[in-house]
N, C-alpha and C. Protein backbone atom coordinates (compact mmCIF):
# COMPACT_ATOMS: atom_id res chain seq x y z
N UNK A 1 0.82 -1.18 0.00
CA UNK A 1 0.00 0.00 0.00
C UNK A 1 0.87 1.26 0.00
N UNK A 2 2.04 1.24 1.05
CA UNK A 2 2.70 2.69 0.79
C UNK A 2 3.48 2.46 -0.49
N UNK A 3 4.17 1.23 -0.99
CA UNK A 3 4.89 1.79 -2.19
C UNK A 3 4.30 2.03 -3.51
N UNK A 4 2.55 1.33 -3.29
CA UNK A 4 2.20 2.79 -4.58
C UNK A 4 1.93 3.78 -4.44
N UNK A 5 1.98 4.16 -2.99
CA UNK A 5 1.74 5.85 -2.65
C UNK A 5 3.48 6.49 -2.86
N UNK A 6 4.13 5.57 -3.18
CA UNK A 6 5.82 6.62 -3.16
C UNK A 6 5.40 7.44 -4.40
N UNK A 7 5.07 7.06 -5.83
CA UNK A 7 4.74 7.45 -6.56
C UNK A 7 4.54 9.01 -6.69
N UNK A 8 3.71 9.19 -5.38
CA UNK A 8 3.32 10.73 -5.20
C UNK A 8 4.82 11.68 -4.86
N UNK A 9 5.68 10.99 -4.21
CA UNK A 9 7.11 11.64 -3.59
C UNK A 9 7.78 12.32 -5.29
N UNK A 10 7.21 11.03 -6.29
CA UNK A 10 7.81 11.71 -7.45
C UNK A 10 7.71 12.79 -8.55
N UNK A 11 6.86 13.94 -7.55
CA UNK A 11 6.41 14.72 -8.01
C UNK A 11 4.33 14.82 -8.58
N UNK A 12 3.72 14.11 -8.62
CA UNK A 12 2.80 13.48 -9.33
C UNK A 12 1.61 13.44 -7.84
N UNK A 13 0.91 14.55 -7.77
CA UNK A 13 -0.05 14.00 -6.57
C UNK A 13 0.41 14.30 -5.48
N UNK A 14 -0.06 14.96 -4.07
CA UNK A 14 0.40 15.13 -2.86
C UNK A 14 0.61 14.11 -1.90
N UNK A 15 1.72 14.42 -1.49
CA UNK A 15 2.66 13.53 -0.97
C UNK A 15 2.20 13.73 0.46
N UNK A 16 3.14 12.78 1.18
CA UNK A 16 2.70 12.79 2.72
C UNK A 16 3.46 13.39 3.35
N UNK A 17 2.65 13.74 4.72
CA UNK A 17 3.76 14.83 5.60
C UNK A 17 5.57 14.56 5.59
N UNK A 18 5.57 14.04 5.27
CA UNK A 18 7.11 13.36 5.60
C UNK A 18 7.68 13.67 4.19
N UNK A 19 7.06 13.09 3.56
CA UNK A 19 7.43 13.33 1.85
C UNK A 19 7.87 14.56 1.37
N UNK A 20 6.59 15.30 1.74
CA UNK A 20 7.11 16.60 1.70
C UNK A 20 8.12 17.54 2.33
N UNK A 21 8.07 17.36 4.04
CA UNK A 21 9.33 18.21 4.38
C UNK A 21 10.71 17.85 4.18
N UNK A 22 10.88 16.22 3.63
CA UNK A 22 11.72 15.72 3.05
C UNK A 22 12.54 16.29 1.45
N UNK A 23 11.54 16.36 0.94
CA UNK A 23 11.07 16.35 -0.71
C UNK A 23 11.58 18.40 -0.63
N UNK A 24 11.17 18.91 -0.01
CA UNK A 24 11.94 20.53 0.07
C UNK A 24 12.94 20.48 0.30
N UNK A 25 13.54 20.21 1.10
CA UNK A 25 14.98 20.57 1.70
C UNK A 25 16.27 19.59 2.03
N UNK A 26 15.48 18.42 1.23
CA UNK A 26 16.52 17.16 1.51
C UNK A 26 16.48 16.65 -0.09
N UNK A 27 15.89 16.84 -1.03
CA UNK A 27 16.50 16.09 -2.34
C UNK A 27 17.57 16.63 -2.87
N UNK A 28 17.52 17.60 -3.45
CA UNK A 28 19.03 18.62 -3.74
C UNK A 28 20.04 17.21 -3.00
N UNK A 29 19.96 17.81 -1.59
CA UNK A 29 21.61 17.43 -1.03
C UNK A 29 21.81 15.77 -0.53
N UNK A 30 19.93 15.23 -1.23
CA UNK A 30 20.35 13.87 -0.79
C UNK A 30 21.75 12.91 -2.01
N UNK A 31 21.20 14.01 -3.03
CA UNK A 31 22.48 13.76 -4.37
C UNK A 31 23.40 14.26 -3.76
N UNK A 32 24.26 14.60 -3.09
CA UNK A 32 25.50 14.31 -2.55
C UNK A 32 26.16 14.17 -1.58
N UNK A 33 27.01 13.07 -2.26
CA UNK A 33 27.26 12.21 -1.13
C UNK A 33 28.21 13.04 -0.01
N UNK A 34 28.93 14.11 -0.33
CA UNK A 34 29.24 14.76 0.66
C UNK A 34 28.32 15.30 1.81
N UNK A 35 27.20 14.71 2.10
CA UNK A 35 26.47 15.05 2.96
C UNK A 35 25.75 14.19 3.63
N UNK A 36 26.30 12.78 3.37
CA UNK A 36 25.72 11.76 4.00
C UNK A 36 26.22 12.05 5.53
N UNK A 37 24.94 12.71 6.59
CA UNK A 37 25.20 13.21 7.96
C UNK A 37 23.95 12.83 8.27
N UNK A 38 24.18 13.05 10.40
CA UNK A 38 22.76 13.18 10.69
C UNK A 38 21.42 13.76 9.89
N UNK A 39 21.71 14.89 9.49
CA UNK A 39 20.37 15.23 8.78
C UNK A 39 20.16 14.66 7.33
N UNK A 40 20.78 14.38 6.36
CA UNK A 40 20.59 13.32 5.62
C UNK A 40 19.87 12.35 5.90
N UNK A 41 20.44 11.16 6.69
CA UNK A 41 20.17 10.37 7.56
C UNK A 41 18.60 10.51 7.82
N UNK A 42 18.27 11.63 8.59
CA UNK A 42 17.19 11.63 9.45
C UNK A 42 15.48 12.11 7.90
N UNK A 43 16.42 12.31 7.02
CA UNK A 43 15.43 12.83 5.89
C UNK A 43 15.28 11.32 5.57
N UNK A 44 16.39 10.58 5.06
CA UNK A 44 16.04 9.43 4.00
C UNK A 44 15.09 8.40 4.51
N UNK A 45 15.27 8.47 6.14
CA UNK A 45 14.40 7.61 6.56
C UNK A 45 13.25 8.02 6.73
N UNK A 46 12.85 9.34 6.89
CA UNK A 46 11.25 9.57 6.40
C UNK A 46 10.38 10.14 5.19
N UNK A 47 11.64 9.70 4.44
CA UNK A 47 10.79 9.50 2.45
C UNK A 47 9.74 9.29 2.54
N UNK A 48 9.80 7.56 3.19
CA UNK A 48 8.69 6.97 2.05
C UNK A 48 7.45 6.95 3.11
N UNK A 49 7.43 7.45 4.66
CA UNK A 49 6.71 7.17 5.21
C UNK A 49 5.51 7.95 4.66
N UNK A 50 4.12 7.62 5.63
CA UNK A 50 2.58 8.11 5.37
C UNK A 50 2.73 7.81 4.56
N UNK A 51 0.86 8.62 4.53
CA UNK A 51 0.04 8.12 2.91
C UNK A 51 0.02 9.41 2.18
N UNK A 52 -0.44 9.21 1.47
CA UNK A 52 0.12 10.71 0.46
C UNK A 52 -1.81 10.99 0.64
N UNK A 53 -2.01 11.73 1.45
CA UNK A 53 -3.65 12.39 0.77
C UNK A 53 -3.88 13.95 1.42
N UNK A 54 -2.77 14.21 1.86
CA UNK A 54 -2.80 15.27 2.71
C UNK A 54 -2.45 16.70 1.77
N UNK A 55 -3.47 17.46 1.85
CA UNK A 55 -3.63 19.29 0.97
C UNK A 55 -3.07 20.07 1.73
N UNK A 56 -2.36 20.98 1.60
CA UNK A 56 -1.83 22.42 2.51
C UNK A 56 -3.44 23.10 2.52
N UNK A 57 -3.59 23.78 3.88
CA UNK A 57 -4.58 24.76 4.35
C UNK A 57 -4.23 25.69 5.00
N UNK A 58 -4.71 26.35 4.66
CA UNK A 58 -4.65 28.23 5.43
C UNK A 58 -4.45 27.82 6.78
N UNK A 59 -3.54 28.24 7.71
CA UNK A 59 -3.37 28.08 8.93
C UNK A 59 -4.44 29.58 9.52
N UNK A 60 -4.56 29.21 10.95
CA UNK A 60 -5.42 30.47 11.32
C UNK A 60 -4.51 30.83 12.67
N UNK A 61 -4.59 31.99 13.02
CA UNK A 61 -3.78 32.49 14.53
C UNK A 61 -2.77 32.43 14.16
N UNK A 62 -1.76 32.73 15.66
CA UNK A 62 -0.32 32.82 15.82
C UNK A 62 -0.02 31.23 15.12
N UNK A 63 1.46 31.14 14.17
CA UNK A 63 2.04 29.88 13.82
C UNK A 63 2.83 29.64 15.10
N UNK A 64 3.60 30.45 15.90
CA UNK A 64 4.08 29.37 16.61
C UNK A 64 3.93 28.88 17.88
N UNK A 65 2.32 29.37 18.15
CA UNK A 65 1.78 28.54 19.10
C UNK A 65 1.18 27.28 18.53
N UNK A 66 1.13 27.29 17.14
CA UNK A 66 0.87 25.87 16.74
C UNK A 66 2.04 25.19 16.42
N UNK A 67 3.31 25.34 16.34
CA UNK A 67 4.35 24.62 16.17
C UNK A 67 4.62 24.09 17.59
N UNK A 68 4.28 24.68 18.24
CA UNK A 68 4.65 24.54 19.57
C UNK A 68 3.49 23.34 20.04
N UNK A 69 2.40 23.78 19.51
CA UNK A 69 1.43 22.69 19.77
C UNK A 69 1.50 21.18 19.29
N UNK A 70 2.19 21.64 17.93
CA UNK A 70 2.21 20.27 17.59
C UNK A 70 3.31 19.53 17.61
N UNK A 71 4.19 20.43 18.19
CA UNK A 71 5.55 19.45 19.08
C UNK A 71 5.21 18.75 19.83
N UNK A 72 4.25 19.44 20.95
CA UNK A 72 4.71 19.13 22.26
C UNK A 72 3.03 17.29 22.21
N UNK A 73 2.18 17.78 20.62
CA UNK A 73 1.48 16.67 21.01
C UNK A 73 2.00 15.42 20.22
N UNK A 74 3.65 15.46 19.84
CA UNK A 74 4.19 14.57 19.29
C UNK A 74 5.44 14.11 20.31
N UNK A 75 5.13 14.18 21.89
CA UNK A 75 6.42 14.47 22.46
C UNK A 75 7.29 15.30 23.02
N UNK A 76 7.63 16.66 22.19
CA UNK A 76 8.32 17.26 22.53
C UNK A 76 8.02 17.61 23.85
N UNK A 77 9.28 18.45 24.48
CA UNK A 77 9.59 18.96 26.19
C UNK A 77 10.20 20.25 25.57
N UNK A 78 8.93 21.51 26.32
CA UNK A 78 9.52 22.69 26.30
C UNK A 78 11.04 23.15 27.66
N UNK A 79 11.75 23.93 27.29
CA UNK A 79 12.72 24.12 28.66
C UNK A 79 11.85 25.48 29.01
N UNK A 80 11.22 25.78 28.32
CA UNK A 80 10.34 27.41 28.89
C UNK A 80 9.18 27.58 27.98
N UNK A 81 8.44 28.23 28.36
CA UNK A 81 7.32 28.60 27.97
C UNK A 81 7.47 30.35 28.32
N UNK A 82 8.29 30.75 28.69
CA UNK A 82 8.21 32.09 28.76
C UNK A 82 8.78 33.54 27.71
N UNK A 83 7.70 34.12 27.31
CA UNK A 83 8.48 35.44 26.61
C UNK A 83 8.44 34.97 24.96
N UNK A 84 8.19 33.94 24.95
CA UNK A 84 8.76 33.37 23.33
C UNK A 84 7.57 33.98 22.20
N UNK A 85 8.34 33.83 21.43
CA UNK A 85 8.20 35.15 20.18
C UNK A 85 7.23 34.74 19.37
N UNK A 86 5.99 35.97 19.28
CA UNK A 86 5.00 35.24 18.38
C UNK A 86 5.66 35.69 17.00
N UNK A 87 4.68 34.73 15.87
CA UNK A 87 5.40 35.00 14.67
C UNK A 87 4.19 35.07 13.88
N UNK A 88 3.97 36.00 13.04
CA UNK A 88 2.61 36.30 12.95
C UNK A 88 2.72 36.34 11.17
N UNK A 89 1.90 36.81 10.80
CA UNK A 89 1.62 36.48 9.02
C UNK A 89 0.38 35.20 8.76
N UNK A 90 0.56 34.74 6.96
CA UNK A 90 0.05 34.01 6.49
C UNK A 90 0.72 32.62 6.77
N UNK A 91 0.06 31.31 7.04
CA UNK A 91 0.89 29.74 6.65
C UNK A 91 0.05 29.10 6.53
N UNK A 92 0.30 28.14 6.11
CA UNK A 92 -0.33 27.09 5.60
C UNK A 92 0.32 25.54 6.41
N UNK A 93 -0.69 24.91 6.48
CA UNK A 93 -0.16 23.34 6.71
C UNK A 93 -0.82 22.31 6.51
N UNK A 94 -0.28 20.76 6.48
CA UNK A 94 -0.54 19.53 6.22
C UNK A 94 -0.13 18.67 7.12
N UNK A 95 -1.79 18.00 7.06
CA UNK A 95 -0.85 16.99 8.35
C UNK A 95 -1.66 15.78 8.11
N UNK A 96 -0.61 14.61 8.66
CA UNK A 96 -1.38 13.54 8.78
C UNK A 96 -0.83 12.48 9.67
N UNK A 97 -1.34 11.28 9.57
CA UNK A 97 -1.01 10.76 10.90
C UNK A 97 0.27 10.44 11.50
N UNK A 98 1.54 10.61 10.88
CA UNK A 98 3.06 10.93 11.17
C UNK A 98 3.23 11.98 11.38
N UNK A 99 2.64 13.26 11.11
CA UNK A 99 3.35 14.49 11.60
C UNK A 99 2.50 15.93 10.78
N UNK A 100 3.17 16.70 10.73
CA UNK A 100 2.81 17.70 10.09
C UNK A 100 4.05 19.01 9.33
N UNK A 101 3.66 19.74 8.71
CA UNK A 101 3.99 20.32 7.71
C UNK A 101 3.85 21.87 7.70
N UNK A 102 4.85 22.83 8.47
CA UNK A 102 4.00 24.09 8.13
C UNK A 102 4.96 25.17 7.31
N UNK A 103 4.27 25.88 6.57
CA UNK A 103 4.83 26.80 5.49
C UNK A 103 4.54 28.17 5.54
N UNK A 104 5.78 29.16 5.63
CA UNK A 104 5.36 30.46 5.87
C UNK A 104 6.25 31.34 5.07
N UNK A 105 6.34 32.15 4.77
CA UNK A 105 7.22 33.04 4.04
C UNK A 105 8.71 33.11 4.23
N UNK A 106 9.61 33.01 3.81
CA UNK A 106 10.69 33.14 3.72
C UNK A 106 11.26 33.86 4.94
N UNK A 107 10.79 35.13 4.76
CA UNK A 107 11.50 35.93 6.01
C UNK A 107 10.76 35.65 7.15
N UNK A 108 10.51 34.64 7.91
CA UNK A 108 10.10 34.29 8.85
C UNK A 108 10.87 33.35 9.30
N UNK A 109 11.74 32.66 8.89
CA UNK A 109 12.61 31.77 9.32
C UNK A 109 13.37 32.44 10.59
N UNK A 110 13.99 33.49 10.73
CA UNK A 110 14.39 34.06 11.78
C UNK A 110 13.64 33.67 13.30
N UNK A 111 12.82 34.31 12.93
CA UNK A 111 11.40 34.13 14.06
C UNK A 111 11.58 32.76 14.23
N UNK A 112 11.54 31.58 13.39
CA UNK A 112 11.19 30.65 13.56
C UNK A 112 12.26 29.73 14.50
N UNK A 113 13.56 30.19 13.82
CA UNK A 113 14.14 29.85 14.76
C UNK A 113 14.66 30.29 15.93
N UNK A 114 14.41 31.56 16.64
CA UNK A 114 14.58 31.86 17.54
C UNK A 114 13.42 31.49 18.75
N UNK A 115 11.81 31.10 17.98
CA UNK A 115 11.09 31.04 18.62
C UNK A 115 11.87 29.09 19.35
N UNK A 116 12.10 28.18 18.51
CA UNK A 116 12.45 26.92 18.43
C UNK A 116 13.68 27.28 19.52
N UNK A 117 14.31 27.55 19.24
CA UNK A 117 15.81 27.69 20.29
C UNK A 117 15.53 28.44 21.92
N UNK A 118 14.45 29.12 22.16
CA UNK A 118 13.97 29.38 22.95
C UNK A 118 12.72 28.31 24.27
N UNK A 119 12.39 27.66 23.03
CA UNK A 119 11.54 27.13 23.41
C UNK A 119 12.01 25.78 23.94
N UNK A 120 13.14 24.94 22.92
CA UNK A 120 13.64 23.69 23.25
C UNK A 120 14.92 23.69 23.58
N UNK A 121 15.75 25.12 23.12
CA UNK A 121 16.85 24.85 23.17
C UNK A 121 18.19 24.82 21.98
N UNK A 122 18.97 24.07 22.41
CA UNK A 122 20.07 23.95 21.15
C UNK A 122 19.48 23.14 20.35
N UNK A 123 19.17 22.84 18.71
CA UNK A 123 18.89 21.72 17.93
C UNK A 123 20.24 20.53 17.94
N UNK A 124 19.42 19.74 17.47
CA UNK A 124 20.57 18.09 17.57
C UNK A 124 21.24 19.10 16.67
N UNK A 125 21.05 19.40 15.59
CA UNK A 125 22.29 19.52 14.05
C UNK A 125 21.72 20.72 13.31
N UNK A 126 22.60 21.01 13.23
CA UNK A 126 22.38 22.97 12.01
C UNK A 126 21.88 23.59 13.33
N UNK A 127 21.42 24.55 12.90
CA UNK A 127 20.64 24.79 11.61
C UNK A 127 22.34 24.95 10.36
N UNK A 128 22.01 24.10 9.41
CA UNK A 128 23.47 24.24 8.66
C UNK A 128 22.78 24.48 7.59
N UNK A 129 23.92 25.50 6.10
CA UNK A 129 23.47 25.72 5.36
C UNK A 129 23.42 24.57 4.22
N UNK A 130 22.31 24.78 3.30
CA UNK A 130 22.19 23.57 2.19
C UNK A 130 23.12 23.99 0.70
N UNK A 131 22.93 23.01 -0.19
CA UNK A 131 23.84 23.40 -1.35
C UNK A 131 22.53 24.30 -2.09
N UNK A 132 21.13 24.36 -1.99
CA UNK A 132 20.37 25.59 -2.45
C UNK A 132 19.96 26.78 -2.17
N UNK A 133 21.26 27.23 -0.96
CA UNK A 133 21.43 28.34 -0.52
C UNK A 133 20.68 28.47 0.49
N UNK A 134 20.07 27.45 1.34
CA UNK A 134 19.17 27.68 2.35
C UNK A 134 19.51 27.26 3.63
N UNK A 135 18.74 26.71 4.06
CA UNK A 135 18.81 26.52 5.80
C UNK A 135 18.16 24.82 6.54
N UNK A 136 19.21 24.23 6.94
CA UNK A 136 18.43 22.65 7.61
C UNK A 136 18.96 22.62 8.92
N UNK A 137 17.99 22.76 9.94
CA UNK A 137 17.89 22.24 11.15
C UNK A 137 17.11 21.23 12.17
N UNK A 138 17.44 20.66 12.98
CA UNK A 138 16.52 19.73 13.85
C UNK A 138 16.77 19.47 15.42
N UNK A 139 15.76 19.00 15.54
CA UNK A 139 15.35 18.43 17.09
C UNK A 139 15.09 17.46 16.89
N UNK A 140 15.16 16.83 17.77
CA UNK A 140 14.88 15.00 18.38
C UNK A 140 14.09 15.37 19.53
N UNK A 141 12.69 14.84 19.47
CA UNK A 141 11.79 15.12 20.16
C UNK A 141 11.57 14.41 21.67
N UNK A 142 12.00 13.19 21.32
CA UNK A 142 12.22 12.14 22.42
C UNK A 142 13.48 11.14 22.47
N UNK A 143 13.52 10.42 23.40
CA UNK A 143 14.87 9.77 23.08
C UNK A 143 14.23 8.33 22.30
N UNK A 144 12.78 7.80 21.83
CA UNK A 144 12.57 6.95 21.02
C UNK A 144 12.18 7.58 19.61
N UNK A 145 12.47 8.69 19.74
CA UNK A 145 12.61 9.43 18.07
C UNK A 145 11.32 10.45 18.21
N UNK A 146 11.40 10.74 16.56
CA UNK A 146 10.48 11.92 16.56
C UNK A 146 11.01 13.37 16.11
N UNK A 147 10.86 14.33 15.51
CA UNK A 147 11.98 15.54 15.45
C UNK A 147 10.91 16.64 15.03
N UNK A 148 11.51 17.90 15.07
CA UNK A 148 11.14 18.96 14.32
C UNK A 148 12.12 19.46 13.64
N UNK A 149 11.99 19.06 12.07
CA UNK A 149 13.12 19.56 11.42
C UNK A 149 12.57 21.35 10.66
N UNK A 150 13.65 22.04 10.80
CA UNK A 150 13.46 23.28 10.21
C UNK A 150 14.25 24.28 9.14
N UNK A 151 13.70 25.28 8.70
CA UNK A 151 14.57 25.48 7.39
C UNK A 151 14.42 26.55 6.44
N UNK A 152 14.63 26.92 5.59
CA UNK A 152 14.19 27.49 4.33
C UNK A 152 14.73 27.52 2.74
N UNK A 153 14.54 27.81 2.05
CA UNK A 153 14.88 27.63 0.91
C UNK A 153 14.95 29.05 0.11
N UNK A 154 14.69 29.70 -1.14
CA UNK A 154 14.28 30.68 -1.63
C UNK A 154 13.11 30.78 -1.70
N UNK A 155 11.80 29.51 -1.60
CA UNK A 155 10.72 30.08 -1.74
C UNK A 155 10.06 30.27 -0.38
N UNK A 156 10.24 29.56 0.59
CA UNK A 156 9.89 29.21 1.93
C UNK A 156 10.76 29.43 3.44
N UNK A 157 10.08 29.47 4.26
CA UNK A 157 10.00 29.01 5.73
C UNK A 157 9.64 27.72 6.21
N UNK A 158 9.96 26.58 6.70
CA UNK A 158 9.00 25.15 6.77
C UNK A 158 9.87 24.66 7.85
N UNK A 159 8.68 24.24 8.74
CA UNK A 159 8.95 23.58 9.56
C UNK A 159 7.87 22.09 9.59
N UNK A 160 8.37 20.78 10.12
CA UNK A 160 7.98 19.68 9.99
C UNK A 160 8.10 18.93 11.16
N UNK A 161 6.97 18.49 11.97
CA UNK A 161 7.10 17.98 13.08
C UNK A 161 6.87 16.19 12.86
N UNK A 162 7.27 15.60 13.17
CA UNK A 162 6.98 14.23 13.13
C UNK A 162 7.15 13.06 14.36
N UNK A 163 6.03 12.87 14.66
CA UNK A 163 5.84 11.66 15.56
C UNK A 163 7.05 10.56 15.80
N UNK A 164 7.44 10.08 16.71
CA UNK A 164 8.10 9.01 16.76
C UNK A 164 7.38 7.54 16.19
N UNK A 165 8.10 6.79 15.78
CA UNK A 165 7.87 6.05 14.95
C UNK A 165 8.39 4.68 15.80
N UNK A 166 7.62 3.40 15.23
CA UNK A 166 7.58 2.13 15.92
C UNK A 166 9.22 1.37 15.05
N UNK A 167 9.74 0.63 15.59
CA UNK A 167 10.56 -0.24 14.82
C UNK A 167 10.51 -0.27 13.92
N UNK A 168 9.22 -1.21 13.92
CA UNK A 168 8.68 -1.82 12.31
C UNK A 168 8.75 -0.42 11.29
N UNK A 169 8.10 0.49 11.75
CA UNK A 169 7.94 1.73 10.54
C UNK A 169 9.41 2.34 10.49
N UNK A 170 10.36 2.41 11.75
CA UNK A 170 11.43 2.87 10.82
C UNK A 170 12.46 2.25 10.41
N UNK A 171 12.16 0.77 10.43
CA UNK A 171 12.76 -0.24 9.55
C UNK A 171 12.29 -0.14 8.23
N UNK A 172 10.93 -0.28 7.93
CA UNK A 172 10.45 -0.25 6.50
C UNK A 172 10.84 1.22 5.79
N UNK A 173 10.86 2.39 6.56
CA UNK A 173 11.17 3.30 6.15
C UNK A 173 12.08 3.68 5.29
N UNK A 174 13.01 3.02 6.35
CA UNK A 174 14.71 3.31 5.95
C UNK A 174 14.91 2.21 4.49
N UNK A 175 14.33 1.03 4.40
CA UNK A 175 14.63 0.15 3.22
C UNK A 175 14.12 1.07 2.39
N UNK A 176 12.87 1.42 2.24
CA UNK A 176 12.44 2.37 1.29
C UNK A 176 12.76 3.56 1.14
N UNK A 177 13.67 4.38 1.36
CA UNK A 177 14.00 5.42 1.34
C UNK A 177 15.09 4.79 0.32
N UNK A 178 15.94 3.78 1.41
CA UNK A 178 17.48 3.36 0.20
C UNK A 178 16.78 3.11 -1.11
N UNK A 179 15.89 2.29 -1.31
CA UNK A 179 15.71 2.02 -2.68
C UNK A 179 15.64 3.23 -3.44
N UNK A 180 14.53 4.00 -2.60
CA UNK A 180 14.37 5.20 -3.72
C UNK A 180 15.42 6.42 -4.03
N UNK A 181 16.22 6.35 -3.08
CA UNK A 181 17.44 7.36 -2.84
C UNK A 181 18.26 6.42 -4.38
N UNK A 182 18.34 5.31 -4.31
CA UNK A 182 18.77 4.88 -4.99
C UNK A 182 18.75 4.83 -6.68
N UNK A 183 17.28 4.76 -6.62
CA UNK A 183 16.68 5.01 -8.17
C UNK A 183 16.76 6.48 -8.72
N UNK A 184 16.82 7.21 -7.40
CA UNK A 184 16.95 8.74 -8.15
C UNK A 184 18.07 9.59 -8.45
N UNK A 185 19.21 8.48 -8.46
CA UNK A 185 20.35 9.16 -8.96
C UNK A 185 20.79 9.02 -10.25
């Protein structure tokens, strides 16, 4: 069932939460191999996860009381709740039952990560820059997995929260990611 939903990762049909925050900021640099690192790593294995049926929607209110929301209902541990920075504008997001997806304008990344570094702290890795001139960072939400990876590109702001995951799913994950990491070079 998921590997005829990879299909959608290949451009063709909306992809799943994972697919997508993957599919922005991790294909570019999954082609090279000078970057086989934690965050590599932590992209390839959530390629192929979910189902692909999930639409971006107009977010409503402050975004990062919903980033915050949907950390903390995937796991995450705030170190404070105090003072932290609303970030206000238009976004959009997608979510489904691995995680979610949110998208905001470019110049909001600042905000975004100061609101994140405030809130949790130092990230595991980056925020480091990508080979498309942008931005990849993350958290590890729990110590049985889970992350909020964050970022931008030239067209975007995106942040991606994702659930911790069972064995089984990030065993199947990771095979399916190699294959497809594989076919797309």
């Amino acid at each position: 069932m998921l590997d005829s939903r990879l299909k959608a990762f290949r451009g063709r049909g909306v992809r799943s939460t994972v697919q997508v925050g993957a599919h922005r900021f991790g294909q570019r640099q999954a082609r090279s191999a000078a970057l086989v690192s934690t965050p590599l790593f932590l992209i390839l294995v959530g390629l192929p996860c979910g189902c692909a049926h999930q639409r971006f929607v107009r977010g409503q209110g402050e975004v990062g009381h919903f980033i915050i929301q949907q950390a903390l209902a995937r796991g995450g541990q705030l170190i404070t709740t105090n003072d932290l920075p609303a970030i206000g504008g238009k976004w959009r997001y997608s979510e489904d039952q691995y995680g979610v997806v949110i998208r905001m304008p470019r110049e909001r990344y600042e905000a975004v990560e100061s609101l994140l570094r405030q809130a949790f702290g130092q990230p595991k890795f980056g925020p480091s820059d990508t080979l498309d001139g942008g931005k990849l960072g993350g958290y590890r939400l729990t110590p049985k997995g889970g992350g909020i990876h964050f970022g931008y590109d030239a067209e975007c702001t995106q942040v991606t929260v994702i659930r911790p995951l069972s064995k089984q799913e990030f065993s199947d994950a990771f095979l399916r990611a190699m294959k497809e990491w594989g076919t797309s070079q």
